[in-house]
N, C-alpha and C. Protein backbone atom coordinates (compact mmCIF):
# COMPACT_ATOMS: atom_id res chain seq x y z
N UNK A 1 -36.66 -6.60 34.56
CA UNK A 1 -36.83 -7.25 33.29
C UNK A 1 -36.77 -8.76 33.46
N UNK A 2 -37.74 -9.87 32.79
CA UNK A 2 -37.97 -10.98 32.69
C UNK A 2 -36.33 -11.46 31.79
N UNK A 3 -36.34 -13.02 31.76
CA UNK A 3 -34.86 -13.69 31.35
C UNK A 3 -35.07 -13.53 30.06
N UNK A 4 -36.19 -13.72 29.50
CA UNK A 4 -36.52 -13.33 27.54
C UNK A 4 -36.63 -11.91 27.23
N UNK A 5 -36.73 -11.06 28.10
CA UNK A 5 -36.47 -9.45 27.73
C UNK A 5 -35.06 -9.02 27.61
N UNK A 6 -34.29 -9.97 28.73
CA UNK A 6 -32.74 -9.73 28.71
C UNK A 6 -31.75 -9.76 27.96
N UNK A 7 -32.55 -11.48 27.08
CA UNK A 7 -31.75 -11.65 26.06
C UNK A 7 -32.47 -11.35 24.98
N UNK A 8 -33.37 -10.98 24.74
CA UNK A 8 -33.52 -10.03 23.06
C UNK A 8 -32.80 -8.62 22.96
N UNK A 9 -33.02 -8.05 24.32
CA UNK A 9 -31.56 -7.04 24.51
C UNK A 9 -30.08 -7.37 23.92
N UNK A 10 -29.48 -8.32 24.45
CA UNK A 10 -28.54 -8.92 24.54
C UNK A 10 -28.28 -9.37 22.87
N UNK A 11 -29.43 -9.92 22.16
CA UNK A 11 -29.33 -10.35 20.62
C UNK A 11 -29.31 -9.34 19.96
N UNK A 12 -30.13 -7.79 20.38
CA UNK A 12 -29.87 -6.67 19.66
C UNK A 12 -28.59 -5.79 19.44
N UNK A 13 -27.88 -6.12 20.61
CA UNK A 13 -26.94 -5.44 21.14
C UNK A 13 -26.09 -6.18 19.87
N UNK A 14 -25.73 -7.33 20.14
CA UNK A 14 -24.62 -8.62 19.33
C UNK A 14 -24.47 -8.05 17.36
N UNK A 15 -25.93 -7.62 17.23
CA UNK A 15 -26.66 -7.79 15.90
C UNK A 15 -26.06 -5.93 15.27
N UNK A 16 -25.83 -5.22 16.27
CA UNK A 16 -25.75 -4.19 16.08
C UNK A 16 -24.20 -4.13 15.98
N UNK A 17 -23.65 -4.53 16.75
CA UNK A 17 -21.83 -4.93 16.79
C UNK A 17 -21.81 -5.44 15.98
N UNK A 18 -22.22 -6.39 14.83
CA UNK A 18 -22.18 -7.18 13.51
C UNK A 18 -22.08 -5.96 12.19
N UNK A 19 -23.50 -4.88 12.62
CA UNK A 19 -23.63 -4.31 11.37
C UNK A 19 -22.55 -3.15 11.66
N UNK A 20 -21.94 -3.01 12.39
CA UNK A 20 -20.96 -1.75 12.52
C UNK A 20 -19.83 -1.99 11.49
N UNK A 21 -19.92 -2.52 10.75
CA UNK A 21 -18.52 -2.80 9.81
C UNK A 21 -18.86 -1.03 8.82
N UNK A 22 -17.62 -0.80 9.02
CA UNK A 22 -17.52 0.41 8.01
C UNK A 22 -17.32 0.43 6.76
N UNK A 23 -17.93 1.46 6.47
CA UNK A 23 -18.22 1.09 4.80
C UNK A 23 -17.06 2.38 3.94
N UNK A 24 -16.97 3.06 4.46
CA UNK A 24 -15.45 4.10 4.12
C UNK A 24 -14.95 4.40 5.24
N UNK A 25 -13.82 4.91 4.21
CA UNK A 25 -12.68 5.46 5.54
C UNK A 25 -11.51 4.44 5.92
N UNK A 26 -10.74 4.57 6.48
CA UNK A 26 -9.73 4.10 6.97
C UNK A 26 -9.69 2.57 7.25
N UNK A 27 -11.04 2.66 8.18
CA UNK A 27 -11.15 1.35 8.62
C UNK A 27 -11.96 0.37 7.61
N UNK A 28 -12.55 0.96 6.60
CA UNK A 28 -12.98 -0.06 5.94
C UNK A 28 -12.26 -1.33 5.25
N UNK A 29 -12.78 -2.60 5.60
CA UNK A 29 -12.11 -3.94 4.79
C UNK A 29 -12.16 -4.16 3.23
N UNK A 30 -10.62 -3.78 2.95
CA UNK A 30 -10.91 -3.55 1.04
C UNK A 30 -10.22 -4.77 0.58
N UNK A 31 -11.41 -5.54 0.19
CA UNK A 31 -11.03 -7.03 -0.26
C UNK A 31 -9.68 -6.86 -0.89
N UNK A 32 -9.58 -5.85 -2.63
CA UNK A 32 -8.83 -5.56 -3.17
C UNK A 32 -7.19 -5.63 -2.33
N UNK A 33 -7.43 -5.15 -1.21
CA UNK A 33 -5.76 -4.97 -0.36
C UNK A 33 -5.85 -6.36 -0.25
N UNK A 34 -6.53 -7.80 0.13
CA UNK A 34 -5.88 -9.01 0.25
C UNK A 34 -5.32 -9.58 -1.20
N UNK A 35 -6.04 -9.00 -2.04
CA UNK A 35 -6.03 -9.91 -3.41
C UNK A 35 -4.20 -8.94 -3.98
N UNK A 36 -4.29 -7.50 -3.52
CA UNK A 36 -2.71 -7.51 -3.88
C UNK A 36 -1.47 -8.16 -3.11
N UNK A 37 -1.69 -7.89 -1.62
CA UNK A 37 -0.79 -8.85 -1.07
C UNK A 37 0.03 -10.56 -1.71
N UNK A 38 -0.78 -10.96 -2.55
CA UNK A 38 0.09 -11.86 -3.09
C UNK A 38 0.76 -11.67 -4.70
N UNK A 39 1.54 -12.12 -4.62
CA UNK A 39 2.63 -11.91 -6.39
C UNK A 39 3.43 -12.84 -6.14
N UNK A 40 4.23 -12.50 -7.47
CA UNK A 40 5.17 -13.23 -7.80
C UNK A 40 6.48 -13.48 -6.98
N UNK A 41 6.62 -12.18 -6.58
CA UNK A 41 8.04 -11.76 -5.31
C UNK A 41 7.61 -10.93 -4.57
N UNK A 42 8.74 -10.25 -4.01
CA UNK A 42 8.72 -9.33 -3.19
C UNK A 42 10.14 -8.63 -3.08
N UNK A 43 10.22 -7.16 -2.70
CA UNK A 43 11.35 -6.66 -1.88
C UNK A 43 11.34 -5.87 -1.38
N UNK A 44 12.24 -5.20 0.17
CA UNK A 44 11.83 -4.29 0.47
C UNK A 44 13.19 -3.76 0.75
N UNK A 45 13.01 -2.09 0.64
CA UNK A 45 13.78 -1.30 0.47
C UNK A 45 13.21 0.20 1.54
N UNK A 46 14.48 0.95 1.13
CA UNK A 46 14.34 2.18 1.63
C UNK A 46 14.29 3.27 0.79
N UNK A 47 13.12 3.85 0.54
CA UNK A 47 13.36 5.47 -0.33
C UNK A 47 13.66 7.10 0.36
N UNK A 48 14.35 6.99 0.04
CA UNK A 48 14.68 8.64 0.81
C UNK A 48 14.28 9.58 -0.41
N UNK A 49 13.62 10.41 0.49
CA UNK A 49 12.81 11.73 -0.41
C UNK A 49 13.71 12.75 -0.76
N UNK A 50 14.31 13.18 0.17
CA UNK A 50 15.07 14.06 0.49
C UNK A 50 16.49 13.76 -0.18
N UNK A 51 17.57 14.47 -1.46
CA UNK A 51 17.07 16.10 -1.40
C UNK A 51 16.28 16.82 -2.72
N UNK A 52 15.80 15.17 -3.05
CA UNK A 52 14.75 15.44 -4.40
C UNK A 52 13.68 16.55 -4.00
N UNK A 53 13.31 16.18 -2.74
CA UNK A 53 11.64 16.76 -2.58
C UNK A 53 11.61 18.21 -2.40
N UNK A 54 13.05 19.07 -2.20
CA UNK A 54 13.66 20.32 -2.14
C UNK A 54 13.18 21.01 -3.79
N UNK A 55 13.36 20.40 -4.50
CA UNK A 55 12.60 21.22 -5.77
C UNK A 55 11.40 21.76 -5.85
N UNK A 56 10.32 21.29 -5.31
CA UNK A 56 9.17 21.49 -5.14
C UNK A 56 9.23 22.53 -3.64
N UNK A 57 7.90 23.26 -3.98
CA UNK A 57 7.96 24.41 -2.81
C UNK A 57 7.00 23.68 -1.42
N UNK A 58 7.52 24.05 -0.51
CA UNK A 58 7.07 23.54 0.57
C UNK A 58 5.63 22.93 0.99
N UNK A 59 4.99 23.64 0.45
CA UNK A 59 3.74 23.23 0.64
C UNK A 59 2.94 22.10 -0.60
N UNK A 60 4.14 21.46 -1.11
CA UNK A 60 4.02 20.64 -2.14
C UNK A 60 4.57 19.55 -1.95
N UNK A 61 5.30 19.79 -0.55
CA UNK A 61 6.20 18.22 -0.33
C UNK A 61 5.72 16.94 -0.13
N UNK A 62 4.64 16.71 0.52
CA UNK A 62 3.82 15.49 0.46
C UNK A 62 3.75 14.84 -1.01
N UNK A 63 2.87 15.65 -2.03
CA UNK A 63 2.69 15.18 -3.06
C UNK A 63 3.76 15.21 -4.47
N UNK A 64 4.74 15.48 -3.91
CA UNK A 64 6.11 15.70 -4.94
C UNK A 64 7.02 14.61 -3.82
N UNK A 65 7.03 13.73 -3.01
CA UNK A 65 7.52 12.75 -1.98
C UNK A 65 6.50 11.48 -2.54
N UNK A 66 4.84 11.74 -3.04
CA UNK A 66 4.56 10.51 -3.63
C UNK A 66 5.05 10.13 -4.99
N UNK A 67 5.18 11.37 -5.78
CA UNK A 67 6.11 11.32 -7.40
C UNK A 67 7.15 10.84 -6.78
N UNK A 68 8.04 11.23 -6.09
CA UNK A 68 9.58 10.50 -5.63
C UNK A 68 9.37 8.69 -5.66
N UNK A 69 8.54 8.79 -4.84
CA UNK A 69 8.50 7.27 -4.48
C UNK A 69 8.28 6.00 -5.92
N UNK A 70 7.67 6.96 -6.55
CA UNK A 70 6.85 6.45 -7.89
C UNK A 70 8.18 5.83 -8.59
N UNK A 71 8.76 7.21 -8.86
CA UNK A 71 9.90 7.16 -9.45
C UNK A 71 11.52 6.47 -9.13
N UNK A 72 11.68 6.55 -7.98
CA UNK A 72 12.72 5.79 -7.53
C UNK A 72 12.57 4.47 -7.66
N UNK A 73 10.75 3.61 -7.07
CA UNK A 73 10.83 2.37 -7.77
C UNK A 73 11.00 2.30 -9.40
N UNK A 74 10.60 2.93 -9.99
CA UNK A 74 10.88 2.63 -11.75
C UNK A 74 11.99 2.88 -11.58
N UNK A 75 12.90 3.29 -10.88
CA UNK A 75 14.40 3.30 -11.35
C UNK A 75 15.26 2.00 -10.37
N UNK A 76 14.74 1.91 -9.92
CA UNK A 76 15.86 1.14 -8.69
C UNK A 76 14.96 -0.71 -9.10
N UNK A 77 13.62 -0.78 -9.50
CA UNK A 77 13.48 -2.32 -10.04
C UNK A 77 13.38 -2.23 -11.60
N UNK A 78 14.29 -2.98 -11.82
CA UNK A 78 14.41 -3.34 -13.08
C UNK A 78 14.24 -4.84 -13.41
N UNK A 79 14.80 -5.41 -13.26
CA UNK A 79 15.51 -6.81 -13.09
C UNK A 79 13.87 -7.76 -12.41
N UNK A 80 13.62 -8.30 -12.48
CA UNK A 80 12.52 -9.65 -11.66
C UNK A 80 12.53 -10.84 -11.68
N UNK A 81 13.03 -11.47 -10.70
CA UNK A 81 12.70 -13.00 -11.05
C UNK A 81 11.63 -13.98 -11.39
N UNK A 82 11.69 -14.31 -12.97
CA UNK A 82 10.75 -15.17 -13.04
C UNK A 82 10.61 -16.63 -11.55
N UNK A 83 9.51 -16.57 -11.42
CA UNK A 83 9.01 -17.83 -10.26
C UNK A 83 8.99 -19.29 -10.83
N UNK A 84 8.59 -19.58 -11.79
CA UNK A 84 9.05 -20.74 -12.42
C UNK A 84 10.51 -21.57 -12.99
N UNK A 85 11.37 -19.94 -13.92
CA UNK A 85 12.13 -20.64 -13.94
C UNK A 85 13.91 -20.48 -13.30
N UNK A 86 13.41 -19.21 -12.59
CA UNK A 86 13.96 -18.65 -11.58
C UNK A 86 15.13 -17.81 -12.60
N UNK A 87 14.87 -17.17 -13.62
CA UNK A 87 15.84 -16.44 -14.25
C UNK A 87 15.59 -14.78 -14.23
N UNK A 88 16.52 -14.01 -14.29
CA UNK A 88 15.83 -12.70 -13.84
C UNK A 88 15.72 -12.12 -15.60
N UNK A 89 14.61 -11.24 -15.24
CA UNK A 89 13.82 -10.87 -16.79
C UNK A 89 13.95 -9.35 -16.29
N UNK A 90 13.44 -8.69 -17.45
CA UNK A 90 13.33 -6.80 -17.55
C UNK A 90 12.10 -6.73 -18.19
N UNK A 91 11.16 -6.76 -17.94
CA UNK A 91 9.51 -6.49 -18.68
C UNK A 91 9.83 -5.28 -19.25
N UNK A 92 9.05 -5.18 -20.56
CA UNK A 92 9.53 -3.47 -21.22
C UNK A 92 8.49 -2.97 -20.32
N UNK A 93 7.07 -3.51 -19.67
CA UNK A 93 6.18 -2.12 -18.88
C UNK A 93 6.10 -2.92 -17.76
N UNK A 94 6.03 -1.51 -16.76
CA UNK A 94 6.15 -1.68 -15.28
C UNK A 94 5.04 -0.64 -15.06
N UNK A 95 4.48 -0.58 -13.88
CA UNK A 95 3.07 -0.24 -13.16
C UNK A 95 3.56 0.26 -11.91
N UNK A 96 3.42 1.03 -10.94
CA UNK A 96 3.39 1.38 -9.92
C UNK A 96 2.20 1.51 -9.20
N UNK A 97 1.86 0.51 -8.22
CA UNK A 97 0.91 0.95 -7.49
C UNK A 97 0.99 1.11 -5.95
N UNK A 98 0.66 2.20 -5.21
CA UNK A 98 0.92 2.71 -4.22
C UNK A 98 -0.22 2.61 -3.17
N UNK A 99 -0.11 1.73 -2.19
CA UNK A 99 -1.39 1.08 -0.98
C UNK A 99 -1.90 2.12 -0.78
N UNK A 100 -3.23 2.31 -0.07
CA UNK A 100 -3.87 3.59 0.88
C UNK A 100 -3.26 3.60 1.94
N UNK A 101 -2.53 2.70 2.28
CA UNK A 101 -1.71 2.90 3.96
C UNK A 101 -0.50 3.22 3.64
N UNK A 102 0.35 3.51 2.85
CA UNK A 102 1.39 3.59 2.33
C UNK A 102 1.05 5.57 2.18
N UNK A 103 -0.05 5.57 1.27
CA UNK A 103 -0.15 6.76 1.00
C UNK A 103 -0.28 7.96 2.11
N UNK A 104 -1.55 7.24 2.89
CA UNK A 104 -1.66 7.73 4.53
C UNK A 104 -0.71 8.17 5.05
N UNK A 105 0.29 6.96 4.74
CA UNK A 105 1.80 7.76 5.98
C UNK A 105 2.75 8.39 5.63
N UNK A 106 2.69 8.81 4.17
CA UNK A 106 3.27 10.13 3.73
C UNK A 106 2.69 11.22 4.10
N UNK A 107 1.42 11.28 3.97
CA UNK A 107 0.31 12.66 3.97
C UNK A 107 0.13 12.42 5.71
N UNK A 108 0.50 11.65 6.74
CA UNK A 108 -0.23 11.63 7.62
C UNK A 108 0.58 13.30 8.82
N UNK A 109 1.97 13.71 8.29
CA UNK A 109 2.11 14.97 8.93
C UNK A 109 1.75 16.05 8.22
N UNK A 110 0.89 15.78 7.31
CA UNK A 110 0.40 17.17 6.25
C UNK A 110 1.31 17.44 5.03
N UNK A 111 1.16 18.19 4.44
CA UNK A 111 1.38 18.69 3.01
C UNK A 111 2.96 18.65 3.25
N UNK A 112 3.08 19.98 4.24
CA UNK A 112 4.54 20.52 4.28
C UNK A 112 5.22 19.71 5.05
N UNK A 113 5.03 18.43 5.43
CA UNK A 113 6.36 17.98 6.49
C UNK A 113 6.24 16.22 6.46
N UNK A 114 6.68 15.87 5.04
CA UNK A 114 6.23 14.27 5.06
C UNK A 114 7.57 13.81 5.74
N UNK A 115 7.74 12.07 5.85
CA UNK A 115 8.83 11.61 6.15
C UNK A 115 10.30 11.64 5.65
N UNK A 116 11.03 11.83 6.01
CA UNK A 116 12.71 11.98 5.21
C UNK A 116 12.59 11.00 4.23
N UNK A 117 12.21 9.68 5.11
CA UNK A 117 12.48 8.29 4.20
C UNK A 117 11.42 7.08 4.85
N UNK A 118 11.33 6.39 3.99
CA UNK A 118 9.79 5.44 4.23
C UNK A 118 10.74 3.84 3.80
N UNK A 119 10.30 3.02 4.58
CA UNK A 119 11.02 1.72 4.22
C UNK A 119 9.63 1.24 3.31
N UNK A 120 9.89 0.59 2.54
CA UNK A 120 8.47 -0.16 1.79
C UNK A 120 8.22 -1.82 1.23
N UNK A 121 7.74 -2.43 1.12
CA UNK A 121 7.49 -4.02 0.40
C UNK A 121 7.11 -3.45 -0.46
N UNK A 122 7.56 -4.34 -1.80
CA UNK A 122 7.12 -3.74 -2.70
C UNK A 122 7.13 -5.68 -3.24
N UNK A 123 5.82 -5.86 -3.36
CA UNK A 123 5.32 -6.98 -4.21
C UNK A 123 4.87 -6.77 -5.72
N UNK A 124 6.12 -7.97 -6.49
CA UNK A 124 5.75 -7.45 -8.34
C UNK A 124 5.50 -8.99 -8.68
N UNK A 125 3.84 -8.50 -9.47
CA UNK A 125 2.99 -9.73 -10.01
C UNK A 125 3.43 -9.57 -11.56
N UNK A 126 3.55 -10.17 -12.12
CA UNK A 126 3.81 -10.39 -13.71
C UNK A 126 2.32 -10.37 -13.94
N UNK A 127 1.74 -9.47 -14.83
CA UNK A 127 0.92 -9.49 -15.50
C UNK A 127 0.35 -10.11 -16.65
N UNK A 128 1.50 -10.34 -17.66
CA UNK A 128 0.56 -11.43 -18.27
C UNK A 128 1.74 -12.87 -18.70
N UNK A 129 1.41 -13.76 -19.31
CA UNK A 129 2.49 -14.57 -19.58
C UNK A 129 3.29 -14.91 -19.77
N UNK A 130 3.58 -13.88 -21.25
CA UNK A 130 4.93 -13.74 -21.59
C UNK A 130 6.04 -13.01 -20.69
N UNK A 131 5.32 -12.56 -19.49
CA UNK A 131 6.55 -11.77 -18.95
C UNK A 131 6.69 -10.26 -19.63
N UNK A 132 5.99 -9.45 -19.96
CA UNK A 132 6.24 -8.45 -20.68
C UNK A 132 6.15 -7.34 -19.90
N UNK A 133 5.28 -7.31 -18.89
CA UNK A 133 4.75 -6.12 -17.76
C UNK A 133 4.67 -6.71 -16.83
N UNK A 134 4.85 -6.06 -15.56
CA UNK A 134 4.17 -6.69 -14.49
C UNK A 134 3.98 -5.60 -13.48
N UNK A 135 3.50 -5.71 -12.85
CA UNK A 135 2.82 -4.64 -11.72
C UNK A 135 3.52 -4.34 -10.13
N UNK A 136 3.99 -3.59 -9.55
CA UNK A 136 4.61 -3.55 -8.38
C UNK A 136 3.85 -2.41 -7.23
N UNK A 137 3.65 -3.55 -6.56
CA UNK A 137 2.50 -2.92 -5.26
C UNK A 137 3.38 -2.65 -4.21
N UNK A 138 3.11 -1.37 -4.15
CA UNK A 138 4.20 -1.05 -2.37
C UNK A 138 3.10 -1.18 -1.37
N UNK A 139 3.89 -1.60 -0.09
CA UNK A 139 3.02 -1.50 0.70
C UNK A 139 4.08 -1.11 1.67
N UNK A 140 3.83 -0.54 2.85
CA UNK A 140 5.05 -0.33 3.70
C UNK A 140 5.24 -1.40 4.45
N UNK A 141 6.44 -1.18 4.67
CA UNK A 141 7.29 -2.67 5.24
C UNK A 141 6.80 -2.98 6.65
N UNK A 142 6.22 -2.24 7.63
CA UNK A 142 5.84 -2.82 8.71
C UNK A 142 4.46 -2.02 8.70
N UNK A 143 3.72 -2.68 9.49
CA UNK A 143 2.40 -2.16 9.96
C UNK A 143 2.27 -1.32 10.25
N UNK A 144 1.45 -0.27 10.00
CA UNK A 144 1.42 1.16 10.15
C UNK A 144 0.15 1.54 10.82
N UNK A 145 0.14 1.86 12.19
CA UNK A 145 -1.24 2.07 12.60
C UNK A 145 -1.74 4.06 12.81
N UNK A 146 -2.54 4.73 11.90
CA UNK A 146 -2.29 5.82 11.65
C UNK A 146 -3.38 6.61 12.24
């Protein structure tokens, strides 16, 4: 092959490694996950499932371990510090929202056998001005490669 056959090879090759970005699945880049990463605060904690997740029958524990999680944050944040004037407030509505990587690594040993306990970040954006609601995004506390 001539030096201009080599490198139009070489530009196809580059051009093709460009368009490989995935468009679902795991690996896809979901703008949405940068735009929650920032709020108002943050905290991170530990939820233990267990021996809540015992009510539910075995093959239900994954998805009665994501209700746990739901629920233990509505019970365990109450309190938020406003960022401006640094006083802690109680919004009458709170939001739970739960990452796809967060979710992944509950479900990632199957139905019947999630984690005992999951450490998590949980970032809460005040939603609107007055302070009345605000939204709390878990994400798990360290990087999770699944």
């Amino acid at each position: 092959m001539s030096g201009e056959e080599q490198a139009a090879v070489e530009r196809a090759r580059e051009e093709k490694k460009e368009r490989k970005v995935r468009k679902r699945g795991p690996g896809k880049p979901l703008s949405i996950l940068q735009e929650k990463m920032q709020g108002d605060g943050e905290r991170i904690m530990t939820i233990r499932f267990f021996p809540w997740i015992k009510a539910a029958p075995r093959w239900k524990w994954a998805k009665k371990a994501v209700k746990i999680l739901r629920e233990r944050i509505l019970k365990l944040c109450k309190y938020f510090e406003d960022p401006t004037t640094h006083k802690k407030i109680r919004p009458e509505k709170r939001e739970v929202w739960i990452s796809p990587t967060l979710n992944a690594l509950i479900w990632s040993r199957g139905a019947k056998n999630p984690p005992r306990r999951v450490r998590v970040r949980i970032i809460y954006k005040f939603l609107d001005p007055e302070k009345k609601s605000v939204e709390l995004r878990v994400f798990p506390a360290e990087e999770v490669k699944i």
